[in-house]
C-alpha atoms as a PDB file:
ATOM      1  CA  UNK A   1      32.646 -32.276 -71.547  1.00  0.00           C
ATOM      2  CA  UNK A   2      33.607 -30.168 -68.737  1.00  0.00           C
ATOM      3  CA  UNK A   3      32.074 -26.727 -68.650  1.00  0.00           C
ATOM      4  CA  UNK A   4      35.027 -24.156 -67.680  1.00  0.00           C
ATOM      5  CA  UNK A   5      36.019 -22.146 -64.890  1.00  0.00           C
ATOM      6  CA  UNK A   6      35.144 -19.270 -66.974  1.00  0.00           C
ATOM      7  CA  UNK A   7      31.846 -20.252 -67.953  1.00  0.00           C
ATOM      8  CA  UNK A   8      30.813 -21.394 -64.563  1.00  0.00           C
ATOM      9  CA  UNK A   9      31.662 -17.895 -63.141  1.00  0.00           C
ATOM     10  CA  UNK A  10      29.760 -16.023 -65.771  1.00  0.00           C
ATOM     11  CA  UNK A  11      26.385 -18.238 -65.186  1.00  0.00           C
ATOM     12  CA  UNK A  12      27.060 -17.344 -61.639  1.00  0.00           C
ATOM     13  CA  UNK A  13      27.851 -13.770 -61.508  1.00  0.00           C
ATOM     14  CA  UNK A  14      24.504 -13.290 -64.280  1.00  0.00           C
ATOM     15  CA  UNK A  15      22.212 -15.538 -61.467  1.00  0.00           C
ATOM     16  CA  UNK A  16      23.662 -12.891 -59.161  1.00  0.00           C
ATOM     17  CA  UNK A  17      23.096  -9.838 -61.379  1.00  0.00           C
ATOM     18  CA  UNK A  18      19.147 -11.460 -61.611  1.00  0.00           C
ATOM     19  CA  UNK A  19      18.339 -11.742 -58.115  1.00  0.00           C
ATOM     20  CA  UNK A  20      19.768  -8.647 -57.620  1.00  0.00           C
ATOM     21  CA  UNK A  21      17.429  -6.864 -60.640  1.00  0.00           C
ATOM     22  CA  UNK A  22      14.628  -8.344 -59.186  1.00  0.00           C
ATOM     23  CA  UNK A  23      15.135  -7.031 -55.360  1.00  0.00           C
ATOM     24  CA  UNK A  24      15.970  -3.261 -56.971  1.00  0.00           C
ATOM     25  CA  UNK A  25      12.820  -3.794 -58.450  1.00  0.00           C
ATOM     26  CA  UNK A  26      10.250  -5.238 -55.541  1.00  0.00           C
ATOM     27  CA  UNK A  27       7.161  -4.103 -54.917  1.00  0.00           C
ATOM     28  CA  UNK A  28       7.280  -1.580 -51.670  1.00  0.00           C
ATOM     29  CA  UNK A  29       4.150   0.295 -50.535  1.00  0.00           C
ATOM     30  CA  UNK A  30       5.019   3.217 -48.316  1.00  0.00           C
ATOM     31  CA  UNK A  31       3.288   4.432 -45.024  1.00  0.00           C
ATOM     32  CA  UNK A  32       0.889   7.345 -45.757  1.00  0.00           C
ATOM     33  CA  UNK A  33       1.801  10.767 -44.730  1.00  0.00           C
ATOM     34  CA  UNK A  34       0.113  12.652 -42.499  1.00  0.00           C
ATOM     35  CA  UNK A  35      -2.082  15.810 -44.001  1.00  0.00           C
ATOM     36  CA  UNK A  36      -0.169  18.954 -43.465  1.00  0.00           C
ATOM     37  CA  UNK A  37      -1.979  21.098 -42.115  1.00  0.00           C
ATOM     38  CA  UNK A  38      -3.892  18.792 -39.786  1.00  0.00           C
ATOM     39  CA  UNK A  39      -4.164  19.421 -36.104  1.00  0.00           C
ATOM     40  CA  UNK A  40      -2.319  17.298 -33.788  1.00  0.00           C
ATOM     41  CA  UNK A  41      -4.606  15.472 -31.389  1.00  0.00           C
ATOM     42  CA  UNK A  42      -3.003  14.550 -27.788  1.00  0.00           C
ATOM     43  CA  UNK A  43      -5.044  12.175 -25.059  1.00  0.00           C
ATOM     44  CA  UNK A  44      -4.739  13.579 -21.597  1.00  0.00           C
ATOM     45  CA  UNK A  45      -5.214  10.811 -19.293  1.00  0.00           C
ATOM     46  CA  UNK A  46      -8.058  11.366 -16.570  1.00  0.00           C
ATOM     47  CA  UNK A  47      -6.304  12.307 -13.526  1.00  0.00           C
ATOM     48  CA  UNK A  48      -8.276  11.525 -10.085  1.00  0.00           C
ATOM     49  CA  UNK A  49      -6.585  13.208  -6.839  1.00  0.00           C
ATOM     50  CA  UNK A  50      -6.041  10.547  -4.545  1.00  0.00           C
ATOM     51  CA  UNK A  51      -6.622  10.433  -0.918  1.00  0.00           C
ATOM     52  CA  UNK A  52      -4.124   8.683   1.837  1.00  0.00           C
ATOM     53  CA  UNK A  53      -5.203   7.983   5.248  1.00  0.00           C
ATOM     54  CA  UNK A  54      -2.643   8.276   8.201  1.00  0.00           C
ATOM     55  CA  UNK A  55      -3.156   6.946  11.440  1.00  0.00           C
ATOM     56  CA  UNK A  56      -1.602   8.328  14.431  1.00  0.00           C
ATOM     57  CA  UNK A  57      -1.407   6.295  17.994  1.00  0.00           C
ATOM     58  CA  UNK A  58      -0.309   8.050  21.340  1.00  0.00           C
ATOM     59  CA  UNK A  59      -0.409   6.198  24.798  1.00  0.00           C
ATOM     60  CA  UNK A  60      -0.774   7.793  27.761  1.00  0.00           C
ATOM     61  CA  UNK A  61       1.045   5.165  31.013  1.00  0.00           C
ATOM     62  CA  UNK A  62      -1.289   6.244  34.025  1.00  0.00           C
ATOM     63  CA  UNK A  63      -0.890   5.190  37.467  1.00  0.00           C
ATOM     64  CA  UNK A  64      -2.500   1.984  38.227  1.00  0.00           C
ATOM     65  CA  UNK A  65      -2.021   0.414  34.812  1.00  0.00           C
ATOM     66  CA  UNK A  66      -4.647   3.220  33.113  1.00  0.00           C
ATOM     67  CA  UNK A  67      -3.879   3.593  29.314  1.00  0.00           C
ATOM     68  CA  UNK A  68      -5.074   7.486  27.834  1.00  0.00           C
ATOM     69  CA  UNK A  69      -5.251   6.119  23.923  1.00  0.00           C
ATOM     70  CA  UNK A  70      -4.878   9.144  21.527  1.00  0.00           C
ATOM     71  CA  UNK A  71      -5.572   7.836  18.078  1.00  0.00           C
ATOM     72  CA  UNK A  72      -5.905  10.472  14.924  1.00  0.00           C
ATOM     73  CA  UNK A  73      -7.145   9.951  11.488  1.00  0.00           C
ATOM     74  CA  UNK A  74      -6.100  12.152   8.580  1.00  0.00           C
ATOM     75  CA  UNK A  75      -6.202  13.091   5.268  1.00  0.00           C
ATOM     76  CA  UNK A  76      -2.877  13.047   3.501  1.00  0.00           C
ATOM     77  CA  UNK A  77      -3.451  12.780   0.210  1.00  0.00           C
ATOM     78  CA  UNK A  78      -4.675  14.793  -2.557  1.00  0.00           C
ATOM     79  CA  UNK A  79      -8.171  13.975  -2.978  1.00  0.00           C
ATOM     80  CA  UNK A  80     -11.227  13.919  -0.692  1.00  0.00           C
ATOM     81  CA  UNK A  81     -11.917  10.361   0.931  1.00  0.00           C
ATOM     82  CA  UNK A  82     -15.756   9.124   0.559  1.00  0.00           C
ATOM     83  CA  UNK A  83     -16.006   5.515   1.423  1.00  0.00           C
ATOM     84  CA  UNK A  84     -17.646   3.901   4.564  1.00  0.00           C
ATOM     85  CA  UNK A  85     -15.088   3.173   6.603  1.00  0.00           C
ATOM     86  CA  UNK A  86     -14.463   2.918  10.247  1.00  0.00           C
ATOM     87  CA  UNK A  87     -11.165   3.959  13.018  1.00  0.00           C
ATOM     88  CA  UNK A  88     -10.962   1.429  15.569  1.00  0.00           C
ATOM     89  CA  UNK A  89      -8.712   1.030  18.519  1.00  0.00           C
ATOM     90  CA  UNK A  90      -7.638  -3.021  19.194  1.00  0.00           C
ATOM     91  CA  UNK A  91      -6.212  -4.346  22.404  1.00  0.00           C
ATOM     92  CA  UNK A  92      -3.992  -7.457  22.079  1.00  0.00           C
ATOM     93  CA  UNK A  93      -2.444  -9.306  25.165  1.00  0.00           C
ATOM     94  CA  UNK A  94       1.196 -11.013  25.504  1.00  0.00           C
ATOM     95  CA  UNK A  95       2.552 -13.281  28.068  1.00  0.00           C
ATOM     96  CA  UNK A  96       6.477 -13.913  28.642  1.00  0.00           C
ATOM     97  CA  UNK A  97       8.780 -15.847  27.559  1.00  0.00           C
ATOM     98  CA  UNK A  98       7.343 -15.787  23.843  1.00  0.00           C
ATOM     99  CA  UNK A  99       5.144 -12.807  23.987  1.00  0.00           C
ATOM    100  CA  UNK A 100       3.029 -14.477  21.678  1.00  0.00           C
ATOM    101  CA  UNK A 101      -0.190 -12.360  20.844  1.00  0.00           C
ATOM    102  CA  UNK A 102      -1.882 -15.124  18.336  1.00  0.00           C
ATOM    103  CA  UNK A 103      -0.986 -17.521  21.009  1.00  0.00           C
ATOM    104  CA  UNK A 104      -2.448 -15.696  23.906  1.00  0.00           C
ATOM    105  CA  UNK A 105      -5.792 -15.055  21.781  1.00  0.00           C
ATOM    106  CA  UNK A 106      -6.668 -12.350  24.126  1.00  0.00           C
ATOM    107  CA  UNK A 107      -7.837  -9.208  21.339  1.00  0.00           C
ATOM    108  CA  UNK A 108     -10.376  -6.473  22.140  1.00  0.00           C
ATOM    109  CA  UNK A 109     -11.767  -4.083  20.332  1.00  0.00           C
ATOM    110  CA  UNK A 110     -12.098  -1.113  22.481  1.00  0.00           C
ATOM    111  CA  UNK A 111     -13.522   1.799  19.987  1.00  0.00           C
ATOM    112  CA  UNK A 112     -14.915   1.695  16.902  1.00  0.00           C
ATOM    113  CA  UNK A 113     -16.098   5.274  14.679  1.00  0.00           C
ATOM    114  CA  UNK A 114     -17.321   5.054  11.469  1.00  0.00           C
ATOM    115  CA  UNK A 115     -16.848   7.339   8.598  1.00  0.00           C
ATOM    116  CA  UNK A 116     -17.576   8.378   5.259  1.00  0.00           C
ATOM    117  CA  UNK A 117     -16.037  11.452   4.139  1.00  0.00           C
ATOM    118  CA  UNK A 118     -13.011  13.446   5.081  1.00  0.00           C
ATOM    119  CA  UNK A 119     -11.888  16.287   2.956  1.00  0.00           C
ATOM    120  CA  UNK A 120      -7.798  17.077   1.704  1.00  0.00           C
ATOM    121  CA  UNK A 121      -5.910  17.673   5.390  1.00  0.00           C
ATOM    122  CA  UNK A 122      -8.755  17.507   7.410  1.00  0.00           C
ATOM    123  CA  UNK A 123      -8.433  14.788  10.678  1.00  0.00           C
ATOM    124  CA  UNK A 124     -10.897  13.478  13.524  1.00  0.00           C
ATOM    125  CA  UNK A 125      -9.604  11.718  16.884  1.00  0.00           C
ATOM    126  CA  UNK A 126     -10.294   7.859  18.221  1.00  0.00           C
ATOM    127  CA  UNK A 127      -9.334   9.083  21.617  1.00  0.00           C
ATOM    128  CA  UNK A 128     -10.374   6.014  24.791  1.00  0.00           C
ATOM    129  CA  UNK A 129      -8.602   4.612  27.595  1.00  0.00           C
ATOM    130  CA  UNK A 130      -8.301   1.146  28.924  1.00  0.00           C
ATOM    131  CA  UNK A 131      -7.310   0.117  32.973  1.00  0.00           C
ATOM    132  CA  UNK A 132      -5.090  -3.107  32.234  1.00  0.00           C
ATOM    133  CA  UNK A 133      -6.026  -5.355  35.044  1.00  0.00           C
ATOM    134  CA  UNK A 134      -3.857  -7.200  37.351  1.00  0.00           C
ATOM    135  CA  UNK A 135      -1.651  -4.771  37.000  1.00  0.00           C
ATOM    136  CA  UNK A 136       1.548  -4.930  39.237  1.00  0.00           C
ATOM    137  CA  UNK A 137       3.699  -1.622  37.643  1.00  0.00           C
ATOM    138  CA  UNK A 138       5.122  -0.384  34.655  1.00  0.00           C
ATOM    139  CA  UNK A 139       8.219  -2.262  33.246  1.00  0.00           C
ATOM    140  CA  UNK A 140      11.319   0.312  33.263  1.00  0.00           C
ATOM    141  CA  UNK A 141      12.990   0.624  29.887  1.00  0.00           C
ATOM    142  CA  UNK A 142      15.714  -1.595  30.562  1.00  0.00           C
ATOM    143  CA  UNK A 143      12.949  -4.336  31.786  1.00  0.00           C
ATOM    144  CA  UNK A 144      11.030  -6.438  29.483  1.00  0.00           C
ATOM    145  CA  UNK A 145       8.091  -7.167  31.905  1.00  0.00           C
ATOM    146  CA  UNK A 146       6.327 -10.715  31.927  1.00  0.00           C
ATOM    147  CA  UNK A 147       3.475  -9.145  29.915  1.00  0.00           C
ATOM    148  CA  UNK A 148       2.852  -6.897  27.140  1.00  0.00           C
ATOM    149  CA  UNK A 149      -0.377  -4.947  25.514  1.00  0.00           C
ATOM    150  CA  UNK A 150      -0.229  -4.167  22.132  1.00  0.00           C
ATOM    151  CA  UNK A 151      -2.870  -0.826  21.073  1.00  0.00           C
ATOM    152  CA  UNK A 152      -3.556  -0.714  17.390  1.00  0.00           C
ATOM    153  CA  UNK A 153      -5.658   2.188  15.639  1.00  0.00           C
ATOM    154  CA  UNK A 154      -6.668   0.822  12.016  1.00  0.00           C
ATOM    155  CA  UNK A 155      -8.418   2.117   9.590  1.00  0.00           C
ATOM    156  CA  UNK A 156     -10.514  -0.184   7.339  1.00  0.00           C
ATOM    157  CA  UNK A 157     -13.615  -0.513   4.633  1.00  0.00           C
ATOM    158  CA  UNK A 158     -16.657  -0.881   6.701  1.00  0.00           C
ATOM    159  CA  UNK A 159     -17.353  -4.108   4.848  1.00  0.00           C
ATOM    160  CA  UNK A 160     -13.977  -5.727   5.914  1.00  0.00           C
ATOM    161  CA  UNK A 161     -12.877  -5.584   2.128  1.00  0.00           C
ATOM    162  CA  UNK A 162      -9.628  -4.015   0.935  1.00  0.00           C
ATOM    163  CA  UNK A 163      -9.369  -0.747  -0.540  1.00  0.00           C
ATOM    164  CA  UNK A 164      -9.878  -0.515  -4.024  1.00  0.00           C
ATOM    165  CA  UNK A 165      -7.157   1.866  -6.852  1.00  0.00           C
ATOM    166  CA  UNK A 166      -8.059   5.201  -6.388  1.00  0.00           C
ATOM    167  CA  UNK A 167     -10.126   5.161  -3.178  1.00  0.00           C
ATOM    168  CA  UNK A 168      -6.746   5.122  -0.570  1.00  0.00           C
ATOM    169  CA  UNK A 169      -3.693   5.765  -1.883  1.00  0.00           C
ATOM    170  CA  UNK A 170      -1.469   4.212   0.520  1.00  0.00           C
ATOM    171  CA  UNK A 171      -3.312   1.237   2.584  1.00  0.00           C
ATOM    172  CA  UNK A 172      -0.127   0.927   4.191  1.00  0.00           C
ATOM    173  CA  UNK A 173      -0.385   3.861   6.682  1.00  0.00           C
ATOM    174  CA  UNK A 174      -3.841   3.437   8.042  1.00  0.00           C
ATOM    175  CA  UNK A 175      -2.160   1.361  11.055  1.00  0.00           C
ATOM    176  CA  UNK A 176      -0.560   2.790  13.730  1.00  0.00           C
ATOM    177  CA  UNK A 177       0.732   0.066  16.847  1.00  0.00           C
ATOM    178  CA  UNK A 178       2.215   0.863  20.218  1.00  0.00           C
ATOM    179  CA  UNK A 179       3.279  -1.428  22.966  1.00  0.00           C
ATOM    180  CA  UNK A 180       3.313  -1.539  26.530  1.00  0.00           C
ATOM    181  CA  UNK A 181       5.670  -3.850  28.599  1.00  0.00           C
ATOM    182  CA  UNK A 182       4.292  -4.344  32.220  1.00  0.00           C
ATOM    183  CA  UNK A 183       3.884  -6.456  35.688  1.00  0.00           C
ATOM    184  CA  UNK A 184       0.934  -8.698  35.784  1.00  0.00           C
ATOM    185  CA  UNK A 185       0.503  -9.903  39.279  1.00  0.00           C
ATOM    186  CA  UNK A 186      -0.952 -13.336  38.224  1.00  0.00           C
ATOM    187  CA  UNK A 187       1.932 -14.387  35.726  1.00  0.00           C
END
């Protein structure tokens, strides 16, 4: 015997009507509310005023291929600096065509200062000067030279390791580069 349409559609439509009961019906445990009258409590994060050092590099073209170096370290940021560091002036050399300093391997280091601590805005100079030798004149503007100097004034950890969060802000400004194009009378 063939159970009927009808039949088949009530067993189906009371299945449905038991499911249904039984999902009205499940267990749900609700969140707990908060008390009242209880104080909220916020977390302010520690905030630590950061320092930034700057570096600031001004050449001087004297006659007879002197160099005045002006260097200046400062303070930008927001916090006082205290780690040993040091400000030192490099000297790197360049021949044409390729004015290649890592191929000329000529690099001097013509000042070093060390430091520890430099208060919010407050600076100190790396002032020197260097006589470039074999020095046939200054290239004009429009001249490339056959040889170039390259003066750097960085400012780094006195260990040689990178600054860590919090104690420079900005690593990236505590290098300032200027280049000279010139003669040299043996090239």
């Amino acid at each position: 015997m063939k159970p009927s349409k009808s039949l088949t559609m009530l067993l189906l439509c009371g299945f449905i009507l038991l499911m249904a009961h039984k999902a009205a019906y499940a267990n749900v445990t609700p969140e707990p509310l908060a008390k009242k009258n209880s104080p909220t409590v916020y977390h302010i994060p520690d905030l630590k005023l950061c320092p930034n050092l700057k570096a600031n590099l001004t050449l001087s073209k004297g006659a007879n291929g002197m160099v005045t170096i002006f260097g200046t370290v400062t303070n930008v940021g927001q916090g006082s600096f205290n780690v040993a560091s040091v400000a030192e002036v490099i000297m790197n050399l360049a021949f044409a065509p390729q004015y290649s300093y890592a191929k000329t391997g000529v690099s001097d280091i013509l000042v070093t200062k060390p430091f520890t601590a430099l208060k919010v805005g407050a600076s100190f100079t790396v002032n020197t000067s260097y006589q470039i030798p074999d020095f046939g004149g200054w290239a004009p503007e429009s001249v490339q030279g056959n040889a170039r100097r390259l003066f750097t004034l960085r400012v780094i950890k006195q260990d040689g390791s990178i600054y860590n969060s919090g104690e420079e802000c900005d690593p990236g400004n505590n290098v300032a580069s200027k280049e000279l194009a010139y003669r040299d009378l043996k090239k």
